[in-house]
N, C-alpha and C. Protein backbone atom coordinates (compact mmCIF):
# COMPACT_ATOMS: atom_id res chain seq x y z
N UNK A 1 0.84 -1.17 0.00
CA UNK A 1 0.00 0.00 0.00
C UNK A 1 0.88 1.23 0.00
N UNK A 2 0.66 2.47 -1.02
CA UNK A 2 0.88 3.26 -0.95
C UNK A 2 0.20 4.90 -0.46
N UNK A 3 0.59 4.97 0.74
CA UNK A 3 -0.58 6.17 1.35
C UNK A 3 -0.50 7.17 0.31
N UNK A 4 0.23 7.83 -0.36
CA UNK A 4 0.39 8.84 -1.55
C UNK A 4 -0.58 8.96 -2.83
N UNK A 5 -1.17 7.81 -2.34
CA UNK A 5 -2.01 7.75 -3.13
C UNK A 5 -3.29 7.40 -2.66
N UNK A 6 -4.53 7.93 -3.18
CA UNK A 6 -5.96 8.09 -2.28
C UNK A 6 -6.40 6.95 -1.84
N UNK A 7 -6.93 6.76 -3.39
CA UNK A 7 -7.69 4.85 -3.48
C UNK A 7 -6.65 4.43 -4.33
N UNK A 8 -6.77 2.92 -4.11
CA UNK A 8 -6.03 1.90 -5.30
C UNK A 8 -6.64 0.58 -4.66
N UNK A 9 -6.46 -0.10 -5.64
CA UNK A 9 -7.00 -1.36 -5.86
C UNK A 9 -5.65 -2.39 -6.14
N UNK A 10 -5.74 -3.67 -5.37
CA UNK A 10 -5.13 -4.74 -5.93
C UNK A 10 -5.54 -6.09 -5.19
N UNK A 11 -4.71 -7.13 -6.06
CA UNK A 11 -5.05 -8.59 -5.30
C UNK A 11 -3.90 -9.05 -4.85
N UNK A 12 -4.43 -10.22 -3.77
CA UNK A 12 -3.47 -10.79 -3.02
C UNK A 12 -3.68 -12.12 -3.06
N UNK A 13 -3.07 -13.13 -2.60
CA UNK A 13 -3.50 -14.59 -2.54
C UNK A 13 -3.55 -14.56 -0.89
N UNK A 14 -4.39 -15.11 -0.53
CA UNK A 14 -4.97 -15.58 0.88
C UNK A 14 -3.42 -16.68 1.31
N UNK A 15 -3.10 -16.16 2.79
CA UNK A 15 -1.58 -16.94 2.91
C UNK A 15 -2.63 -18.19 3.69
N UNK A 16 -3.91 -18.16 4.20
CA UNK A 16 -4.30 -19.56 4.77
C UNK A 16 -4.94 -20.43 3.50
N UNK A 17 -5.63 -19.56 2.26
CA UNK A 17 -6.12 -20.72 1.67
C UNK A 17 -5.95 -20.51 0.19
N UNK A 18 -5.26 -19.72 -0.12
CA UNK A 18 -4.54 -19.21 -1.23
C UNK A 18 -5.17 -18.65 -2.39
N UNK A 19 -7.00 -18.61 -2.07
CA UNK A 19 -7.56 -17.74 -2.64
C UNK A 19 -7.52 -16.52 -2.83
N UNK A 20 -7.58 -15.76 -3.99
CA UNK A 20 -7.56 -14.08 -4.27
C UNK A 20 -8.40 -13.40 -3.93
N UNK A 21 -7.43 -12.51 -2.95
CA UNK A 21 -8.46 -11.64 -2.45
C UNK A 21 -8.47 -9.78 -2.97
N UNK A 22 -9.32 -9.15 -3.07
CA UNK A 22 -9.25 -7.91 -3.73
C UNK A 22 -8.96 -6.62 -2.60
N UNK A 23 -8.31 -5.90 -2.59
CA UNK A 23 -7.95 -5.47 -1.28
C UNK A 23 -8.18 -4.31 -1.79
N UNK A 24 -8.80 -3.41 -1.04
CA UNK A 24 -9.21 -1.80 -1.91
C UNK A 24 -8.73 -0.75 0.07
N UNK A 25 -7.60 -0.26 -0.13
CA UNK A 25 -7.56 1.01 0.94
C UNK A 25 -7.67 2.22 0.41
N UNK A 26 -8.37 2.95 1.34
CA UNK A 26 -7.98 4.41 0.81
C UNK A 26 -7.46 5.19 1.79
N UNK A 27 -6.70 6.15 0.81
CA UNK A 27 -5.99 6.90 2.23
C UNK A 27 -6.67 8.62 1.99
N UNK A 28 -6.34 9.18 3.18
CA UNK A 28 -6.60 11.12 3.54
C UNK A 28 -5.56 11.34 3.87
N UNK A 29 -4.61 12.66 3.46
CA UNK A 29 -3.66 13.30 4.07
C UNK A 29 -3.01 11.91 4.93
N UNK A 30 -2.31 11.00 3.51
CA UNK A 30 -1.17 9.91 4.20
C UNK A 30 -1.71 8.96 5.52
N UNK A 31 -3.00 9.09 5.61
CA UNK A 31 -3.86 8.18 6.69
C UNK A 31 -5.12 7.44 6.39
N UNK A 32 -5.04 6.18 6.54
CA UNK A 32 -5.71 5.30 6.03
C UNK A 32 -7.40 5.27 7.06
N UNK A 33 -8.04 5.25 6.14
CA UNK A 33 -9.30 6.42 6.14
C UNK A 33 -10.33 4.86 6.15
N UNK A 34 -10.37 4.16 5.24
CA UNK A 34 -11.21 3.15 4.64
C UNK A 34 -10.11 1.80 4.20
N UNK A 35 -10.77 0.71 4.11
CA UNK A 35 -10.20 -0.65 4.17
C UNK A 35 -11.26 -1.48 3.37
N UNK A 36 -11.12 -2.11 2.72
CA UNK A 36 -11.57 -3.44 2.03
C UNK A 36 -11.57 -4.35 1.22
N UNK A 37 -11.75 -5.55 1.42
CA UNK A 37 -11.08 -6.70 1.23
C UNK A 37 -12.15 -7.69 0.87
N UNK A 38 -12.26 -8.22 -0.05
CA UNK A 38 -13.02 -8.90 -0.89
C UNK A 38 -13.01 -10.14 -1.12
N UNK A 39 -13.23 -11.23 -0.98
CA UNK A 39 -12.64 -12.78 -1.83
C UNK A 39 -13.61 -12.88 -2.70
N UNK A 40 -12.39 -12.64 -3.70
CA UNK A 40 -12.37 -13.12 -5.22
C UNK A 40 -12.81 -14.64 -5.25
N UNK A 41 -14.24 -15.23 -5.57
CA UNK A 41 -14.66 -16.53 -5.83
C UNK A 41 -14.20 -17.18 -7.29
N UNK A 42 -13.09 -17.99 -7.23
CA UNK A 42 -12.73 -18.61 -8.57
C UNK A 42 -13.44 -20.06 -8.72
């Protein structure tokens, strides 16, 4: 995550079950404001 930047979006693989998960933070003035995290159903 980069606070420099507002929103961004990316995926991750789950380290317990190795499903993708979509991880969306946003940040305010370099402080993380909002959080969310999604599983991606394959």
């Amino acid at each position: 995550m980069d606070p420099s930047v507002s929103k961004q979006t990316y995926v991750e693989d789950c380290e317990v079950c190795c499903n993708p998960v979509e991880i969306t933070p946003q940040f305010q003035d370099n402080e993380l404001v909002a959080f969310e995290a999604v599983d991606i159903e394959q």
